[in-house]
C-alpha atoms as a PDB file:
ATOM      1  CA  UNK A   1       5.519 -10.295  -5.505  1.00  0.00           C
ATOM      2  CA  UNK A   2       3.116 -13.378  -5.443  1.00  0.00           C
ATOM      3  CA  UNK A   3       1.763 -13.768  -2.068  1.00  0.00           C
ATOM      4  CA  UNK A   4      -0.313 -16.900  -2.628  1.00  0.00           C
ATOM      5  CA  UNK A   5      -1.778 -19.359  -5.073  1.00  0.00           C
ATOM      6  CA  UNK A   6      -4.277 -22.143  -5.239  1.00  0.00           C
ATOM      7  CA  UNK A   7      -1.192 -24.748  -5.886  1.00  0.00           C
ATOM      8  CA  UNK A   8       0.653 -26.309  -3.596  1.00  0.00           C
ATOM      9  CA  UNK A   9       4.197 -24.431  -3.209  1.00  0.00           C
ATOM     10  CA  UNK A  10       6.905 -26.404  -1.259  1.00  0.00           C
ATOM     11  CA  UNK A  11       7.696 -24.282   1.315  1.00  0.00           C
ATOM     12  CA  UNK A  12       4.915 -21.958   1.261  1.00  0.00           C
ATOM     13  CA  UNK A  13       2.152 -21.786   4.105  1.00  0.00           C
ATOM     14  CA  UNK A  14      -1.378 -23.650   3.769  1.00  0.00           C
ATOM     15  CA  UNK A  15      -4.317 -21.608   4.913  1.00  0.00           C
ATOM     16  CA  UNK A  16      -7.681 -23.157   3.533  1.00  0.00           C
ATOM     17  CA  UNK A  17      -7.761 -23.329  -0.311  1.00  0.00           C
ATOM     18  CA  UNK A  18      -4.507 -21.086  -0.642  1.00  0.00           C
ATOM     19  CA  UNK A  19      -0.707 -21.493  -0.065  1.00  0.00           C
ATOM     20  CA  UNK A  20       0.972 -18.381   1.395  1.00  0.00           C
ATOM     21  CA  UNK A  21       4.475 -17.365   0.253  1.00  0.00           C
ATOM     22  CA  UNK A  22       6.861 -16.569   3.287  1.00  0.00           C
ATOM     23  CA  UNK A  23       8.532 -13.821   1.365  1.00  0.00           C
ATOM     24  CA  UNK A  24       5.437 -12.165   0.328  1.00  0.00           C
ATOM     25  CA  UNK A  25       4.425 -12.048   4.382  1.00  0.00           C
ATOM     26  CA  UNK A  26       8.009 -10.760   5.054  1.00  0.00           C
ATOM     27  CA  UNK A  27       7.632  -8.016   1.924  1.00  0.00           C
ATOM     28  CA  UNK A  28       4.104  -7.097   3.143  1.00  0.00           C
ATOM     29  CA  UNK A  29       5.095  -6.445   7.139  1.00  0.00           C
ATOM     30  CA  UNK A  30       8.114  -4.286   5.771  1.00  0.00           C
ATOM     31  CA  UNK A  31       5.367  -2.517   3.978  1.00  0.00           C
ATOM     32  CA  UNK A  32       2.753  -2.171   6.425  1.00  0.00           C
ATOM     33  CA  UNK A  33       5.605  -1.115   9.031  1.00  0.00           C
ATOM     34  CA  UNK A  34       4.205   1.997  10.572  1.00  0.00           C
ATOM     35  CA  UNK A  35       7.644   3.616  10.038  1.00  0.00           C
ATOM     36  CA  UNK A  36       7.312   2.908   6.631  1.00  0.00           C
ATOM     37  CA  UNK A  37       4.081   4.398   6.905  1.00  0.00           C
ATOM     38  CA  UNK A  38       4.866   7.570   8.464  1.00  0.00           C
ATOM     39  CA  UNK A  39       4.263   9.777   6.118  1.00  0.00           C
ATOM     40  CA  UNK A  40       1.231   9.090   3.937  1.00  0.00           C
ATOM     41  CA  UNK A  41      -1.961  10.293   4.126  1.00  0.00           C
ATOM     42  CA  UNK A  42      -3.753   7.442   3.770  1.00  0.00           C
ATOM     43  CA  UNK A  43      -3.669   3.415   4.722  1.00  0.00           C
ATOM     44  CA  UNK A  44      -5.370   0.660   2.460  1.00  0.00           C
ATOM     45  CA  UNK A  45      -5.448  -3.228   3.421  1.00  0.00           C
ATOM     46  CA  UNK A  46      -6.706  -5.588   0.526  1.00  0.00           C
ATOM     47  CA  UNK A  47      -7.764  -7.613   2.260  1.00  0.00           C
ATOM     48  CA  UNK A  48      -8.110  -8.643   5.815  1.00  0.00           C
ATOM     49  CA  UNK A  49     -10.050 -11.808   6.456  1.00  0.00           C
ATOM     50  CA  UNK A  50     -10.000 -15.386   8.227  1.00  0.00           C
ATOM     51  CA  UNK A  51      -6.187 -15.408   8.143  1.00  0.00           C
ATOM     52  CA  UNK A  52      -5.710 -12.194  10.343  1.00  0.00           C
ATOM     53  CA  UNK A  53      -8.684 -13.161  12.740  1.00  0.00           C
ATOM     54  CA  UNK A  54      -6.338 -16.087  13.635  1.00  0.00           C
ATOM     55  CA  UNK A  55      -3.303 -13.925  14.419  1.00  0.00           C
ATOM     56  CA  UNK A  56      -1.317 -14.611  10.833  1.00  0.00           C
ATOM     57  CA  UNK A  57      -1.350 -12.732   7.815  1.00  0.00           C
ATOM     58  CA  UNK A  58      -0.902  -9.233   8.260  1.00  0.00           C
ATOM     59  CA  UNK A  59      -2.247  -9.285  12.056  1.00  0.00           C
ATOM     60  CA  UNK A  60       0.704  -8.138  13.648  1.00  0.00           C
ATOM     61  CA  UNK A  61       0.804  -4.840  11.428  1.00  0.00           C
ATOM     62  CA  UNK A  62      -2.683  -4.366  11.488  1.00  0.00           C
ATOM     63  CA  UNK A  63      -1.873  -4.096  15.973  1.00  0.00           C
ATOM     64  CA  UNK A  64       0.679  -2.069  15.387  1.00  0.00           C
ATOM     65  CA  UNK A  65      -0.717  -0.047  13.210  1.00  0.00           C
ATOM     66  CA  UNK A  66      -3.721   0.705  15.173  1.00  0.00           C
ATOM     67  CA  UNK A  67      -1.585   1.736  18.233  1.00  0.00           C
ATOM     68  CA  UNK A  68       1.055   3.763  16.635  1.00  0.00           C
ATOM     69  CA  UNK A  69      -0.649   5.809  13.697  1.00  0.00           C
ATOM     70  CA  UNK A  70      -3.962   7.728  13.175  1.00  0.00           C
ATOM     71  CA  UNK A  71      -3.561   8.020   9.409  1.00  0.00           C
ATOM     72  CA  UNK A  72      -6.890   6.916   7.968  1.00  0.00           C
ATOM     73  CA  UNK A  73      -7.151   3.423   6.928  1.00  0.00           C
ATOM     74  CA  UNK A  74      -9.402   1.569   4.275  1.00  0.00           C
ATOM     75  CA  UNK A  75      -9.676  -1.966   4.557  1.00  0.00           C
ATOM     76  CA  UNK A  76     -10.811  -4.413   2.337  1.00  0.00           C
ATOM     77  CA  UNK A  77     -13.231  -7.104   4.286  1.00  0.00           C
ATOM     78  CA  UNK A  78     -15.479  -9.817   3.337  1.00  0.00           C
ATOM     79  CA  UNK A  79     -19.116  -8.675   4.708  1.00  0.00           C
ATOM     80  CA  UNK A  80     -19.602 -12.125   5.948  1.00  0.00           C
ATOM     81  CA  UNK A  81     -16.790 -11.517   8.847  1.00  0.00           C
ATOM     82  CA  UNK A  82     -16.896  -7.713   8.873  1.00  0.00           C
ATOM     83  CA  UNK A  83     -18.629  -7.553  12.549  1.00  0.00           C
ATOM     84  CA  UNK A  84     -15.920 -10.105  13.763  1.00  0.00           C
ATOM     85  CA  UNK A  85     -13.642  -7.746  12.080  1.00  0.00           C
ATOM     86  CA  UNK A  86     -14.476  -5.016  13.821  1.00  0.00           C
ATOM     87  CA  UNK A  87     -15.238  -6.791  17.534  1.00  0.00           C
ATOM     88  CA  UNK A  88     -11.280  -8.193  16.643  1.00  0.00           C
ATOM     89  CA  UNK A  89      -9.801  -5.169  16.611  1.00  0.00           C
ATOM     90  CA  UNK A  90     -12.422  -2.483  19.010  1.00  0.00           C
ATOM     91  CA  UNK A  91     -12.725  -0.634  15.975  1.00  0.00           C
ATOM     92  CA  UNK A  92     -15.341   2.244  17.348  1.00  0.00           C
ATOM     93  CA  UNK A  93     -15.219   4.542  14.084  1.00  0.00           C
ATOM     94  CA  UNK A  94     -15.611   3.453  10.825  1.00  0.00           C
ATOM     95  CA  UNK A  95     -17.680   3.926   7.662  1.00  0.00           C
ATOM     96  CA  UNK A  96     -18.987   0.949   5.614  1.00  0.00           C
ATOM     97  CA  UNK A  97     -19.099   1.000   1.968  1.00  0.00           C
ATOM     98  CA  UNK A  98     -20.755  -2.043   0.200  1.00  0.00           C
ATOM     99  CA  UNK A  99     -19.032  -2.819  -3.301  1.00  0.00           C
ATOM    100  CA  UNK A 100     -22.233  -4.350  -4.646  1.00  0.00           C
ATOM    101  CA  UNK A 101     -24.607  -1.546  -4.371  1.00  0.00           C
ATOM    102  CA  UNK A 102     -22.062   1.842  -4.578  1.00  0.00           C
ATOM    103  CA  UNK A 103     -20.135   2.724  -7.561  1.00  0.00           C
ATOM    104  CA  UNK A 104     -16.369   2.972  -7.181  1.00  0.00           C
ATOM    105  CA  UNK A 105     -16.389   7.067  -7.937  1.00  0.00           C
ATOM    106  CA  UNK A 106     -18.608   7.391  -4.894  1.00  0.00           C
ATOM    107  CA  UNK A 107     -16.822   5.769  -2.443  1.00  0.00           C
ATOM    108  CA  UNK A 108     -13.784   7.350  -3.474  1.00  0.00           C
ATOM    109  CA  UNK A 109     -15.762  10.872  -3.615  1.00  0.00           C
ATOM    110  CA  UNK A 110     -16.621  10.285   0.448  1.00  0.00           C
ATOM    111  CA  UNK A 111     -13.553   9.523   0.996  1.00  0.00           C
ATOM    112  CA  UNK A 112     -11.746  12.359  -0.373  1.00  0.00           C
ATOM    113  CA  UNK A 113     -14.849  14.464   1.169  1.00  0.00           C
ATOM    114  CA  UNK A 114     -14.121  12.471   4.474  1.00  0.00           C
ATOM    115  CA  UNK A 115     -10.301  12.739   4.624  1.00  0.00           C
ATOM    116  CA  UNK A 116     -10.210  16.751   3.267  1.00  0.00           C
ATOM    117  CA  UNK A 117     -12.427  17.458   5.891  1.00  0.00           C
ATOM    118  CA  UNK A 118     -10.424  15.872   8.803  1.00  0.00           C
ATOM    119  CA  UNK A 119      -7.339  17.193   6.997  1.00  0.00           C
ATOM    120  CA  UNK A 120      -8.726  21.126   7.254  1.00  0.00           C
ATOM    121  CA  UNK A 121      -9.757  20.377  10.685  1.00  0.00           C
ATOM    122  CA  UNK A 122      -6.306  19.529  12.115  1.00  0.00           C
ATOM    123  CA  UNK A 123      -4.505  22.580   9.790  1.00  0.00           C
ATOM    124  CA  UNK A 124      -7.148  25.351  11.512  1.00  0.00           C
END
């Protein structure tokens, strides 16, 4: 589902540069619905930016989902807001990986590391 384009769309939300289809917020809640989300073992957000720091986008799921889940999330952020980010939603732990400078095998290899580490620990 198209969540936004460039081109005005009658109907459709401006934010900035971008017009934000309704139905594509609606489809992406259901998604991000912690219910939904019950039972996978991990969470990824592409991405979370200036919309969400002004309570739209996928804010509402992003509060929920920090309250009522602690299945590991990635989240895809802009470094340029990545501290407001972070102040935004009192995140305490979290692991930065910069896209410019690390290849995409080893960020996934920490993560798998990361999560199969935290997985072992809660089995024992």
């Amino acid at each position: 589902m198209i969540l936004c384009k460039r081109q005005p769309v009658e109907g459709w939300q401006n934010f900035r540069h971008f017009y934000f289809n309704p139905k594509g917020f609606a489809f992406g809640q259901k998604v991000l619905s912690s219910s939904n989300l019950s039972k996978v073992d991990i969470i990824a957000i592409d991405e979370i930016g200036p919309f969400e720091l002004e309570g739209k986008g996928w804010s509402k799921a992003i509060d929920l989902l920090i309250h009522q889940t602690e299945t590991p999330m990635i989240w895809v952020v802009r470094e340029s807001i990545l501290h407001k980010i972070i102040n935004h939603w009192n995140i305490e732990s979290y692991v930065v990986f910069d896209i410019k400078t690390e290849s995409p095998e080893k960020i996934a290899d920490k993560i798998y590391r990361d999560l199969s580490k935290k997985f072992t620990h809660h089995d024992q």
